[in-house]
C-alpha atoms as a PDB file:
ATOM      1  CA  UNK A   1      20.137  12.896 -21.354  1.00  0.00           C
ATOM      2  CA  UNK A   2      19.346   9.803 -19.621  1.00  0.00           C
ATOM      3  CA  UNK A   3      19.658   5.858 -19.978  1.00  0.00           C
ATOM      4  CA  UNK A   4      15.481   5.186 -19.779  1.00  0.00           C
ATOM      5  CA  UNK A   5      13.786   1.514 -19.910  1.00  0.00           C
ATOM      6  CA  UNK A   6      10.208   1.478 -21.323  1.00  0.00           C
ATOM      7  CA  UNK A   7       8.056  -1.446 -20.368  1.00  0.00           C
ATOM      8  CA  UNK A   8       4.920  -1.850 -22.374  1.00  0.00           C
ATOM      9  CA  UNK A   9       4.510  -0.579 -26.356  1.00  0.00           C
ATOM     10  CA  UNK A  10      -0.021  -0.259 -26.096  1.00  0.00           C
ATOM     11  CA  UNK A  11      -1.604   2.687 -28.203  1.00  0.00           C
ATOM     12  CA  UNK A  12       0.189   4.738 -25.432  1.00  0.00           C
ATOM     13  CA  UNK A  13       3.466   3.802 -24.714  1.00  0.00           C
ATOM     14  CA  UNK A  14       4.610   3.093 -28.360  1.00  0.00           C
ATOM     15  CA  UNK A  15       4.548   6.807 -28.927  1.00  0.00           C
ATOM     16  CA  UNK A  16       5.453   8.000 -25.317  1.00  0.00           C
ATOM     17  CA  UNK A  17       9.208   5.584 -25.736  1.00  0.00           C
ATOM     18  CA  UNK A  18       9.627   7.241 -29.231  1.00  0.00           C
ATOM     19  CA  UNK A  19       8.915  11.048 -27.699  1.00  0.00           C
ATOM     20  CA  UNK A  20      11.674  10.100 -25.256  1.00  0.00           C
ATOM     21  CA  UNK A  21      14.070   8.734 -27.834  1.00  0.00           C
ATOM     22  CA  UNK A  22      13.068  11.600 -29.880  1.00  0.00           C
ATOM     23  CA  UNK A  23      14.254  13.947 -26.972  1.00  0.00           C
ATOM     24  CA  UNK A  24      17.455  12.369 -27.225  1.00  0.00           C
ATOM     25  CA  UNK A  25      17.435   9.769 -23.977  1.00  0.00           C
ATOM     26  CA  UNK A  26      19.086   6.205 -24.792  1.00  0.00           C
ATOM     27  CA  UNK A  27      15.650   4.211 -25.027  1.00  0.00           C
ATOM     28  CA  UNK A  28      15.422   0.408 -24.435  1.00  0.00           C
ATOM     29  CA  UNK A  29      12.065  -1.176 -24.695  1.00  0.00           C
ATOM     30  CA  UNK A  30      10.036  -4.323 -23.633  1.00  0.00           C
ATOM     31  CA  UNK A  31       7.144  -6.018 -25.111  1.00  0.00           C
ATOM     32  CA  UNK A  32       5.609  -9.110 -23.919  1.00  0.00           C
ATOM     33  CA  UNK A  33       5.056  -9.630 -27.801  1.00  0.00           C
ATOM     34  CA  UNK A  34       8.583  -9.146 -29.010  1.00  0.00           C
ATOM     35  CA  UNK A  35       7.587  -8.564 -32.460  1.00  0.00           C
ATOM     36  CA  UNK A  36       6.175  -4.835 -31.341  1.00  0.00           C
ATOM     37  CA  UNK A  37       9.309  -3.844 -29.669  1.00  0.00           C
ATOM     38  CA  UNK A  38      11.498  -4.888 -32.716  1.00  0.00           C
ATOM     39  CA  UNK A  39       9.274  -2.643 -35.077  1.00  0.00           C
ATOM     40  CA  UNK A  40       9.856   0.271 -32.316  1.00  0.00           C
ATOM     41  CA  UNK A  41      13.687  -0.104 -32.352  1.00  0.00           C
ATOM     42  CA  UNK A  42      13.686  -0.204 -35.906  1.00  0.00           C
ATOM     43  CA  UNK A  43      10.903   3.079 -36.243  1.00  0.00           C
ATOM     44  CA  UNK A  44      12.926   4.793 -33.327  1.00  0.00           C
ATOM     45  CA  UNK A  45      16.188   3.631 -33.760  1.00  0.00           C
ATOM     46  CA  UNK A  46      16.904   2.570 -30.128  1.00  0.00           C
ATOM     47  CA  UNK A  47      17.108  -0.878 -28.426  1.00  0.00           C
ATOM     48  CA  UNK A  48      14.950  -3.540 -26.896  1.00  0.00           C
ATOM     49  CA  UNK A  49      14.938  -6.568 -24.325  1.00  0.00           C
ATOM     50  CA  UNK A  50      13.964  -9.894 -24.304  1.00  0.00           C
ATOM     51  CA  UNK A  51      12.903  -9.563 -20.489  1.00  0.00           C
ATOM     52  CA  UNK A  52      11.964  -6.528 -18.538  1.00  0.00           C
ATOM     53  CA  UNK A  53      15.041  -7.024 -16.274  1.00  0.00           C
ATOM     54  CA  UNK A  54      17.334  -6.929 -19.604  1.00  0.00           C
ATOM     55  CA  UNK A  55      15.385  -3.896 -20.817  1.00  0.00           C
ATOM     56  CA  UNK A  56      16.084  -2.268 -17.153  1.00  0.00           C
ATOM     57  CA  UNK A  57      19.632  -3.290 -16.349  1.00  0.00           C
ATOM     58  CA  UNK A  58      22.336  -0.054 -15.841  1.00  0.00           C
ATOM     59  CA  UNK A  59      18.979   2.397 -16.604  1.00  0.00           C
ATOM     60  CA  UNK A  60      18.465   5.612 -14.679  1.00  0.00           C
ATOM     61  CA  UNK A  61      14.907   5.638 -15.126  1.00  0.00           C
ATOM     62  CA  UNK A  62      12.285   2.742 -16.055  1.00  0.00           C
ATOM     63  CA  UNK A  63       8.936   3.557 -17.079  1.00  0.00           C
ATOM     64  CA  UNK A  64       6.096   1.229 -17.484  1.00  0.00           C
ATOM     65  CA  UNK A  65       2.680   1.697 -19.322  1.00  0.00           C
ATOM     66  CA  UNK A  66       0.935  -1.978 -19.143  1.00  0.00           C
ATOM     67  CA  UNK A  67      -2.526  -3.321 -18.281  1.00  0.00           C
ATOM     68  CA  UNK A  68      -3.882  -4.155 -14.705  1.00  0.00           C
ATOM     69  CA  UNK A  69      -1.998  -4.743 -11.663  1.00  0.00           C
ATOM     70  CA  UNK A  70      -0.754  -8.324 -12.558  1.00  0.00           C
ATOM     71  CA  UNK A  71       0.562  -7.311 -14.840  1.00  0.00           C
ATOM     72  CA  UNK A  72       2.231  -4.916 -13.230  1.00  0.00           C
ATOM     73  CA  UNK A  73       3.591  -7.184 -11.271  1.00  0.00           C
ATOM     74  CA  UNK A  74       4.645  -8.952 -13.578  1.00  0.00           C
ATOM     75  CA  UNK A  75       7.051  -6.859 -15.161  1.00  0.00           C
ATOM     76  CA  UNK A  76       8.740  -5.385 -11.780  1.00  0.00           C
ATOM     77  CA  UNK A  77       8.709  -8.742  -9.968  1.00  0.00           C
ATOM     78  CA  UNK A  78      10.805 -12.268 -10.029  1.00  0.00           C
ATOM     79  CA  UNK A  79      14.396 -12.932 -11.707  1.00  0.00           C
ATOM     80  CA  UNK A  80      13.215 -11.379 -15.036  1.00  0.00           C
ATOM     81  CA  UNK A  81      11.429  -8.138 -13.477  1.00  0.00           C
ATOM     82  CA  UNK A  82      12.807  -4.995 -14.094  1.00  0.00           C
ATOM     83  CA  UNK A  83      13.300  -4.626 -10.309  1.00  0.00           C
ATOM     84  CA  UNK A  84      16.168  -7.506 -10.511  1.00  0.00           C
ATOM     85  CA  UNK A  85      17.831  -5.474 -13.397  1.00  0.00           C
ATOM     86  CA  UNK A  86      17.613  -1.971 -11.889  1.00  0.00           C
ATOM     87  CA  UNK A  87      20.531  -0.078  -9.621  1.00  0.00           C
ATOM     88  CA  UNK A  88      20.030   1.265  -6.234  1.00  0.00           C
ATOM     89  CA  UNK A  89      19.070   4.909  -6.803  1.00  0.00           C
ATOM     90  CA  UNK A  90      17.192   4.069  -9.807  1.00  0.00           C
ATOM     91  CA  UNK A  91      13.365   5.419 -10.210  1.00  0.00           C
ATOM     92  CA  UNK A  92      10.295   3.054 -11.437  1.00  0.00           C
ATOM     93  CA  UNK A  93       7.867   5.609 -13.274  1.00  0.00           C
ATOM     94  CA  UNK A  94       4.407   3.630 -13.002  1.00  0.00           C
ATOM     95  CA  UNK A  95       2.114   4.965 -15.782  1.00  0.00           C
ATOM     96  CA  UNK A  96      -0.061   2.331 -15.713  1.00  0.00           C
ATOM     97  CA  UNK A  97      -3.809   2.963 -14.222  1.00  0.00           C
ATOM     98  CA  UNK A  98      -3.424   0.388 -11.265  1.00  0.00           C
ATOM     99  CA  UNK A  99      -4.894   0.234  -7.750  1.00  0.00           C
ATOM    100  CA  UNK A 100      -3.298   2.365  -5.101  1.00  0.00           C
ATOM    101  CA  UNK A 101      -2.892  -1.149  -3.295  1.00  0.00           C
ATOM    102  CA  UNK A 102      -0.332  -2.379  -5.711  1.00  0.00           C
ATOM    103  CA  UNK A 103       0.979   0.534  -6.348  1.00  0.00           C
ATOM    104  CA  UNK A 104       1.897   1.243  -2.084  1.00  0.00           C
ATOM    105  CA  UNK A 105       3.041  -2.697  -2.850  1.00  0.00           C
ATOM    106  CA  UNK A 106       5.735  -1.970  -5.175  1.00  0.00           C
ATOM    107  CA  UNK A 107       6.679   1.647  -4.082  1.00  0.00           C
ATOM    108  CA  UNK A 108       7.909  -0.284  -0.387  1.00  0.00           C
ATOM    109  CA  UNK A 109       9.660  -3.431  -2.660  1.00  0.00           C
ATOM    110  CA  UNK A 110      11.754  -0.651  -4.584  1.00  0.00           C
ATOM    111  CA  UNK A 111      12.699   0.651  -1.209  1.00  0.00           C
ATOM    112  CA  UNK A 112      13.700  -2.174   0.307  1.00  0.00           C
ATOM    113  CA  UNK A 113      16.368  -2.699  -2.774  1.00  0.00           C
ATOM    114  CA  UNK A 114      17.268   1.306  -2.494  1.00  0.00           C
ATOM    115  CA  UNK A 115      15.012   2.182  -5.590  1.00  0.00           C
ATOM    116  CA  UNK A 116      12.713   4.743  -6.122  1.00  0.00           C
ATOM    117  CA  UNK A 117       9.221   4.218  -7.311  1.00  0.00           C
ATOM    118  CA  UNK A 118       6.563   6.970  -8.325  1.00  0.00           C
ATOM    119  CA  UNK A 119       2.949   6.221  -9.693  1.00  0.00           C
ATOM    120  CA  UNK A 120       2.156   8.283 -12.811  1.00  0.00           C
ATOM    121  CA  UNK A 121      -0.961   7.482 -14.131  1.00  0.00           C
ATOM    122  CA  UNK A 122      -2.171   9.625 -17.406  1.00  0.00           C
ATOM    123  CA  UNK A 123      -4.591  11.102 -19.009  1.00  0.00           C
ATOM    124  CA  UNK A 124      -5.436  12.121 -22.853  1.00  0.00           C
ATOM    125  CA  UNK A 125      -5.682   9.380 -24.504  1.00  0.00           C
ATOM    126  CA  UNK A 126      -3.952   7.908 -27.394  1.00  0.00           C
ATOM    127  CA  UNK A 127      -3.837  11.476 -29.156  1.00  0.00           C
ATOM    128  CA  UNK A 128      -2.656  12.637 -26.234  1.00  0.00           C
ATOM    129  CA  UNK A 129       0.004   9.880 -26.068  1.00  0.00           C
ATOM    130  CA  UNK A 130       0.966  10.727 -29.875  1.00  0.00           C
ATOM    131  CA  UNK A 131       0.931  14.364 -29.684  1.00  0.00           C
ATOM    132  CA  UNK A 132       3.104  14.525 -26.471  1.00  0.00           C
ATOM    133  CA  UNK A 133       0.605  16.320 -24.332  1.00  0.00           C
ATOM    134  CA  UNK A 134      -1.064  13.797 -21.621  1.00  0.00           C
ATOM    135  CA  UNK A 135      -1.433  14.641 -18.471  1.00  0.00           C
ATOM    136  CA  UNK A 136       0.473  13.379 -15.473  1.00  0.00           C
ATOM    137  CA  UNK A 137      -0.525  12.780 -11.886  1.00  0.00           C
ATOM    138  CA  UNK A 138       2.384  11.910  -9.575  1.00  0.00           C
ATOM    139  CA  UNK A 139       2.898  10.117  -6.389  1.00  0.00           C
ATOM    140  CA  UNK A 140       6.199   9.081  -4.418  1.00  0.00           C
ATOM    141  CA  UNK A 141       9.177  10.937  -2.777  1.00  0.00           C
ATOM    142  CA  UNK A 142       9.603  14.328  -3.668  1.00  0.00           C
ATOM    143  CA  UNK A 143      13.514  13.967  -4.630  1.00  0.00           C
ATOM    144  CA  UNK A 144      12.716  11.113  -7.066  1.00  0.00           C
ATOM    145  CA  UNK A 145       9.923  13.271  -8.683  1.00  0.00           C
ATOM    146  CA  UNK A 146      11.742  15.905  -9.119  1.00  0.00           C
ATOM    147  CA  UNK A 147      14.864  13.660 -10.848  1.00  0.00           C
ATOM    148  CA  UNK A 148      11.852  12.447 -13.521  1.00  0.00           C
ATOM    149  CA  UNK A 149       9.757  15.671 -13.787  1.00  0.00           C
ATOM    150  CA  UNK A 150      12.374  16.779 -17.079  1.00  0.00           C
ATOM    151  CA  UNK A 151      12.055  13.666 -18.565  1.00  0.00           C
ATOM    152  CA  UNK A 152       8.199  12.984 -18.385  1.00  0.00           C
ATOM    153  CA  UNK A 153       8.480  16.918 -20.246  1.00  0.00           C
ATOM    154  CA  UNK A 154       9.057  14.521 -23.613  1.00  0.00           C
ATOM    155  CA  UNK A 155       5.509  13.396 -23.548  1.00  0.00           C
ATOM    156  CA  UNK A 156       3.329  15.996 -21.126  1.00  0.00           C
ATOM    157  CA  UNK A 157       1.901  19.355 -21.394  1.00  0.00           C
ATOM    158  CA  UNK A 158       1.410  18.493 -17.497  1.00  0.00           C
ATOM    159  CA  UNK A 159       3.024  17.350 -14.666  1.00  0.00           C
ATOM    160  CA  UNK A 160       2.312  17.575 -10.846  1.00  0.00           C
ATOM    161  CA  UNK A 161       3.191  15.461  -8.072  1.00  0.00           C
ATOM    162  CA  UNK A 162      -0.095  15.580  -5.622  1.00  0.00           C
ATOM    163  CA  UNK A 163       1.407  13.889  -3.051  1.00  0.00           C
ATOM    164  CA  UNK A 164       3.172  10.499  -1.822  1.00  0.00           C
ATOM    165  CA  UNK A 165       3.043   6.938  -2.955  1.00  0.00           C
ATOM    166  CA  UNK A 166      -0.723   6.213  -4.661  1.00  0.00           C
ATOM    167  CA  UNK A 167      -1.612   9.962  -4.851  1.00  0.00           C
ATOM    168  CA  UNK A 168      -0.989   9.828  -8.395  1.00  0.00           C
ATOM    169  CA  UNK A 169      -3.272   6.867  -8.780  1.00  0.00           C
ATOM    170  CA  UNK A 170      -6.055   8.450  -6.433  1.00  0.00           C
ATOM    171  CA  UNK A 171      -6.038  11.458  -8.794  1.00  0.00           C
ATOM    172  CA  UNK A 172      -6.444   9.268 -11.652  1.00  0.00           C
ATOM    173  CA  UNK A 173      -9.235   7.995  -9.543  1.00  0.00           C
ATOM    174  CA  UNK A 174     -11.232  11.101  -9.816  1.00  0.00           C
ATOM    175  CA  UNK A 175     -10.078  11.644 -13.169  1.00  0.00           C
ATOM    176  CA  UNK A 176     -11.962   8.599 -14.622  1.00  0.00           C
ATOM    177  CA  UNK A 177     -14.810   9.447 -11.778  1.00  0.00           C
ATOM    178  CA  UNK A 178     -15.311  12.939 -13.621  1.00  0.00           C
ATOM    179  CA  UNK A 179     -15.305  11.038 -17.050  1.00  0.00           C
ATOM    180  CA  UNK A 180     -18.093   8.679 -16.659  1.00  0.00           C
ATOM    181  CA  UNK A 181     -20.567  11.183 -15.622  1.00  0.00           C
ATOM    182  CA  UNK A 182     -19.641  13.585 -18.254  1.00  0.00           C
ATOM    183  CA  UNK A 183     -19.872  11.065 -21.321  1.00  0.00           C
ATOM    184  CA  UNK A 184     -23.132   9.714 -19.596  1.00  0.00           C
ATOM    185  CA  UNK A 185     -24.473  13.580 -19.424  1.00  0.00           C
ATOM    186  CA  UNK A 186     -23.264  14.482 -23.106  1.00  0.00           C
ATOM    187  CA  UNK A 187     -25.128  10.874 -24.361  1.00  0.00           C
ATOM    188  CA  UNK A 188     -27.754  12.060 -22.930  1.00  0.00           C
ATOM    189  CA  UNK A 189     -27.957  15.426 -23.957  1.00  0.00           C
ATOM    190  CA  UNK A 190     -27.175  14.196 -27.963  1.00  0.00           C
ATOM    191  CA  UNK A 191     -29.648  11.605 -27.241  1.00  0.00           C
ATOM    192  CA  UNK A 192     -32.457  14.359 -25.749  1.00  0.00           C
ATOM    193  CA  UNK A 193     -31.609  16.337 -29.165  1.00  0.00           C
ATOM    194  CA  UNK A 194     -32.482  13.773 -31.811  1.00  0.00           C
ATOM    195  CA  UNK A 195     -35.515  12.823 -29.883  1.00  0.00           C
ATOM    196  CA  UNK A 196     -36.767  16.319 -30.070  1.00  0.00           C
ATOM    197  CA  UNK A 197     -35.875  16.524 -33.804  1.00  0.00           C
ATOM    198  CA  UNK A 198     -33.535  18.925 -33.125  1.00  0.00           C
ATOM    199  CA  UNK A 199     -29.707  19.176 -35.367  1.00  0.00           C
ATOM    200  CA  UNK A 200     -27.172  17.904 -32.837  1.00  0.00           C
ATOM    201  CA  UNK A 201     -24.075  19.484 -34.426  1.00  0.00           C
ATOM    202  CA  UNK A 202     -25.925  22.809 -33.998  1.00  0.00           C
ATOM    203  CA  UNK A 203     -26.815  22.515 -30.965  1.00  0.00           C
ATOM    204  CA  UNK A 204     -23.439  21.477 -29.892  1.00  0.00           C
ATOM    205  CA  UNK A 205     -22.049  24.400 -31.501  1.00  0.00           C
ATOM    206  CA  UNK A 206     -23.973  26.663 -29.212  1.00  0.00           C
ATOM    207  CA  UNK A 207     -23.811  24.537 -26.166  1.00  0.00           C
ATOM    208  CA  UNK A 208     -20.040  23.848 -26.580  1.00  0.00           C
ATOM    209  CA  UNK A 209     -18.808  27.615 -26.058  1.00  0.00           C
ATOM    210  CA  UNK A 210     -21.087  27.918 -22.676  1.00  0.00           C
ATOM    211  CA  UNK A 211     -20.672  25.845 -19.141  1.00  0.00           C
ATOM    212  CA  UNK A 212     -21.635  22.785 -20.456  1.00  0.00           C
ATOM    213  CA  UNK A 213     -18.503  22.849 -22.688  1.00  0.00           C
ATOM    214  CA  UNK A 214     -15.760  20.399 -21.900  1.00  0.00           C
ATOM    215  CA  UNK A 215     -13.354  18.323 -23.734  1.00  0.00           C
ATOM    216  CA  UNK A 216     -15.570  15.124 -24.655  1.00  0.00           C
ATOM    217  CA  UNK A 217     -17.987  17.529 -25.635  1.00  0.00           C
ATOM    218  CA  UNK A 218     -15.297  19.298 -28.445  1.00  0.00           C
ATOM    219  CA  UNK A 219     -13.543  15.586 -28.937  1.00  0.00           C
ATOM    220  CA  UNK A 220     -16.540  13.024 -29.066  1.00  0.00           C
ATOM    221  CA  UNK A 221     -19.600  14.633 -30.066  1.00  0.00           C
ATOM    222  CA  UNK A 222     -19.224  13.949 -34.149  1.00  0.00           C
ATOM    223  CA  UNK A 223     -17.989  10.143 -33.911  1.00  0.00           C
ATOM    224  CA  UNK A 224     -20.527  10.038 -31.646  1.00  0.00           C
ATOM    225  CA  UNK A 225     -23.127  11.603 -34.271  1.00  0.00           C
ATOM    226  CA  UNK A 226     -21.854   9.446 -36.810  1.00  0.00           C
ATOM    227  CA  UNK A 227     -22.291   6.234 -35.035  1.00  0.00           C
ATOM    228  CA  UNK A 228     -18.302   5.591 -34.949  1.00  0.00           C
ATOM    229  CA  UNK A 229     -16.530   4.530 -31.783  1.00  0.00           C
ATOM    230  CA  UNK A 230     -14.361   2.461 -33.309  1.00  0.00           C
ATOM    231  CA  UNK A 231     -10.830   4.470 -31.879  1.00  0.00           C
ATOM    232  CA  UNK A 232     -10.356   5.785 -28.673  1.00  0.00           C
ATOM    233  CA  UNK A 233      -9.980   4.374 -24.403  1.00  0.00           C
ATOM    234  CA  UNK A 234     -11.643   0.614 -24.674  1.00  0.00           C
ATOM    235  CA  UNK A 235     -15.019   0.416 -22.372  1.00  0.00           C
ATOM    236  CA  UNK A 236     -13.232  -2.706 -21.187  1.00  0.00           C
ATOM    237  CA  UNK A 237     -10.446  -0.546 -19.584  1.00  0.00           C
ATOM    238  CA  UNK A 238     -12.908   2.053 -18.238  1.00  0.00           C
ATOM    239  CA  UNK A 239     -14.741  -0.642 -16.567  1.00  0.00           C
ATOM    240  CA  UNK A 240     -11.388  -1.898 -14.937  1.00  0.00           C
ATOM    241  CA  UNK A 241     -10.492   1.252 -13.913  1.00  0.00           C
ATOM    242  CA  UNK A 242     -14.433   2.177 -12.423  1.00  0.00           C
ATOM    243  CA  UNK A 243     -13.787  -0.838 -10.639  1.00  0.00           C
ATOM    244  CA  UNK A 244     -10.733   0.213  -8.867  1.00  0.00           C
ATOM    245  CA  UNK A 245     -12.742   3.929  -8.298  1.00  0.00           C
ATOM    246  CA  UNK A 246     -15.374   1.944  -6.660  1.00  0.00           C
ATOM    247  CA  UNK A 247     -13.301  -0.411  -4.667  1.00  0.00           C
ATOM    248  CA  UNK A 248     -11.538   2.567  -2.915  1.00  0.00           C
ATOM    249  CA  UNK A 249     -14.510   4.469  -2.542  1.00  0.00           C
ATOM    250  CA  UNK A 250     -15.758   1.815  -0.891  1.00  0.00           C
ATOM    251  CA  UNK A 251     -12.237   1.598   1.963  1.00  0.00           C
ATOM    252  CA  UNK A 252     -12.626   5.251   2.190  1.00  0.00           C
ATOM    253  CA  UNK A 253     -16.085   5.987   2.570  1.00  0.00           C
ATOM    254  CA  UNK A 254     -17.032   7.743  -0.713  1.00  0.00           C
ATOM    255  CA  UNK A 255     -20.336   8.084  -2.484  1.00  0.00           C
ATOM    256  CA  UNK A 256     -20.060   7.526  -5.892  1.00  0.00           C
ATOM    257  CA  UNK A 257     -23.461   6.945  -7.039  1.00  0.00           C
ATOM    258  CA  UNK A 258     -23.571   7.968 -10.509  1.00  0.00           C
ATOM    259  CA  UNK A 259     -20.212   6.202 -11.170  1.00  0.00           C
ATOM    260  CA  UNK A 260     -21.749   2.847 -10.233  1.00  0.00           C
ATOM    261  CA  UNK A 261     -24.776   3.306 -12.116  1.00  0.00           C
ATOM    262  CA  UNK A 262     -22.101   4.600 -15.306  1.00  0.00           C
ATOM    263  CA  UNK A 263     -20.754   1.158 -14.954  1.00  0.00           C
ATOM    264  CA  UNK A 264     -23.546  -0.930 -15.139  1.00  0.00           C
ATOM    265  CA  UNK A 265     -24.211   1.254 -18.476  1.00  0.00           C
ATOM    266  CA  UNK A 266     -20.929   0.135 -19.397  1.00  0.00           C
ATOM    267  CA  UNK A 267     -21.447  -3.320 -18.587  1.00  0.00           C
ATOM    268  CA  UNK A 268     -24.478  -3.036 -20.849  1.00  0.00           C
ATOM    269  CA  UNK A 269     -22.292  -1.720 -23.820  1.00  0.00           C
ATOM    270  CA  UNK A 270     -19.916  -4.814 -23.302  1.00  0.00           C
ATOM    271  CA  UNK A 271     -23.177  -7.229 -23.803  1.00  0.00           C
ATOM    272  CA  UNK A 272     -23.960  -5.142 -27.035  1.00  0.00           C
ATOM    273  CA  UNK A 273     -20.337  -6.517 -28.051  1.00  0.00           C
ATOM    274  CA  UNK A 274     -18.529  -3.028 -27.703  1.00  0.00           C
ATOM    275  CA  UNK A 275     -16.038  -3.933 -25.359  1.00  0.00           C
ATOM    276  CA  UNK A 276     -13.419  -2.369 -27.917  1.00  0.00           C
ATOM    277  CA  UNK A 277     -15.545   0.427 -28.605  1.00  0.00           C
ATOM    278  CA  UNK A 278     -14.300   4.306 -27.184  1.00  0.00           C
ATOM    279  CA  UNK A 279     -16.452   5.108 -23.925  1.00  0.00           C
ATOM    280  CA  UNK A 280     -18.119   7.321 -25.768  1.00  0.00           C
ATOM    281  CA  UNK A 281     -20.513   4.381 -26.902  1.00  0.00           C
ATOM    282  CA  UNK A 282     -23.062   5.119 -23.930  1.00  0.00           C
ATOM    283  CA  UNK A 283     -24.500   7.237 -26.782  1.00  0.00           C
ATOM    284  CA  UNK A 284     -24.953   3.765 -28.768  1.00  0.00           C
ATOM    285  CA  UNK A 285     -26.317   2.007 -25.801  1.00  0.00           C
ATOM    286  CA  UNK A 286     -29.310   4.937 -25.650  1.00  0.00           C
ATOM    287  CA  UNK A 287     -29.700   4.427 -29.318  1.00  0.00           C
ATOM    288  CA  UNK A 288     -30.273   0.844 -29.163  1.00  0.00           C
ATOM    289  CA  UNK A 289     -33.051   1.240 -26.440  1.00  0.00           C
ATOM    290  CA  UNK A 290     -34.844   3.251 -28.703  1.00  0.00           C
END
């Protein structure tokens, strides 16, 4: 059992700190609002910092699950970043869905101090992130990997490194590229149905248990029906992660056509006021153009 730092108590990494305390690691947390990390020591029965770098100090591993890259930053740089309270040898698990810029960034400042750092970014969702089964794409040295593979077990049904530092965020990358056009292609598909006057949930049933199967399909398709998207991953984080999809498509030369065109459909869903709304709402916005 390890002495683990978790940075960041969202919809995800409230129940990803409790699988690991759970497991029976020595858990400290951070929140920028103290109140939430308080209510998790008391749930979880561990401990919590005022400052990432207190959270961090004498732990093995630190994990982080926050917002953007600034904020990133924020929490691994300066005197109260978890980098000034971590040992040399210790590893920086990045869950966070961050560009692979800031992520290369980071991985060489931990170096420089004789840290590790591997991206993790993850996938499932907030029942994913509750259940213990998201899964986790890797980046980063292959020793320091392998040190964290048994402890991301707590909250994973699976974990692969695909390579060194930013890998894990590239994969992510096409992760959230392969979303966007299949929530676009099941909107339209419920959206062809009622036009036709056909019953949606029947013809999901069929549909579901041939190709065009898949796990929005099984997941989505009755909120979606019912006209409820209030739960689920915020358009206004798919739109920040499209945009970091798009912006290394364009350094490396990728055509992502219907991801761009996804986004602006996004983008429309934010004017409808659904910024908070699951990304399944590009049903909604096809609805409202009726």
């Amino acid at each position: 059992m390890a002495k683990i730092a978790f940075l960041g108590l969202g919809v995800m990494g409230y129940p990803m700190a409790g699988h690991l305390q759970a497991a029976g690691h020595e858990v400290t947390v951070y929140n920028r609002t103290e109140a939430k990390a308080k209510a998790w020591a008391a749930e979880h029965g561990g401990q919590f910092g005022a400052t990432p770098r207190a959270a961090a100090a004498g732990a093995e591993f630190v994990m982080a699950c926050v917002g953007n890259d600034d904020d990133l930053r924020s929490v691994c740089l300066g005197a109260d970043g978890a980098f000034a309270g971590m040992g040399e040898g210790a590893v920086f698990v990045d869950h966070t869905t961050v560009s692979e810029t800031v992520t290369r960034e980071l991985h060489s400042a931990a170096e420089e101090k004789g840290m590790f750092f591997v991206d993790a970014p993850i996938s499932g969702g907030q029942a994913g992130a509750e259940n213990g089964v998201l899964s986790v794409m890797c980046g980063g040295d292959e020793a320091a990997y392998a040190r964290v593979e048994p402890v991301i077990d707590a909250y994973s049904k699976i974990c692969r490194r695909i390579g060194g530092s930013g890998a894990g965020q590239l994969a992510k990358m096409c992760n959230q590229i392969a979303i966007a056009g299949l929530v676009q292609g099941l909107s339209e598909a419920l959206h062809f149905a009622e036009k036709a006057g056909l019953d949606g949930r029947a013809v999901v049933e069929v549909i579901s248990q041939g190709a065009a199967g898949s796990w929005q399909m099984a997941n989505r398709y009755e909120t979606m029906l019912d006209d409820h998207f209030e739960h689920g991953f915020a358009v206004d984080w798919m739109r920040k992660d499209l945009g970091i999809c798009l912006d290394a498509a364009d350094a490396t030369g990728a055509s992502l056509p219907v991801t761009a065109l996804v986004d602006q459909f996004y983008k429309d869903v934010q004017k409808m006021g659904g910024g908070r709304w699951d990304t399944s709402s590009l049903f909604k916005r096809l609805r409202r153009l009726d």
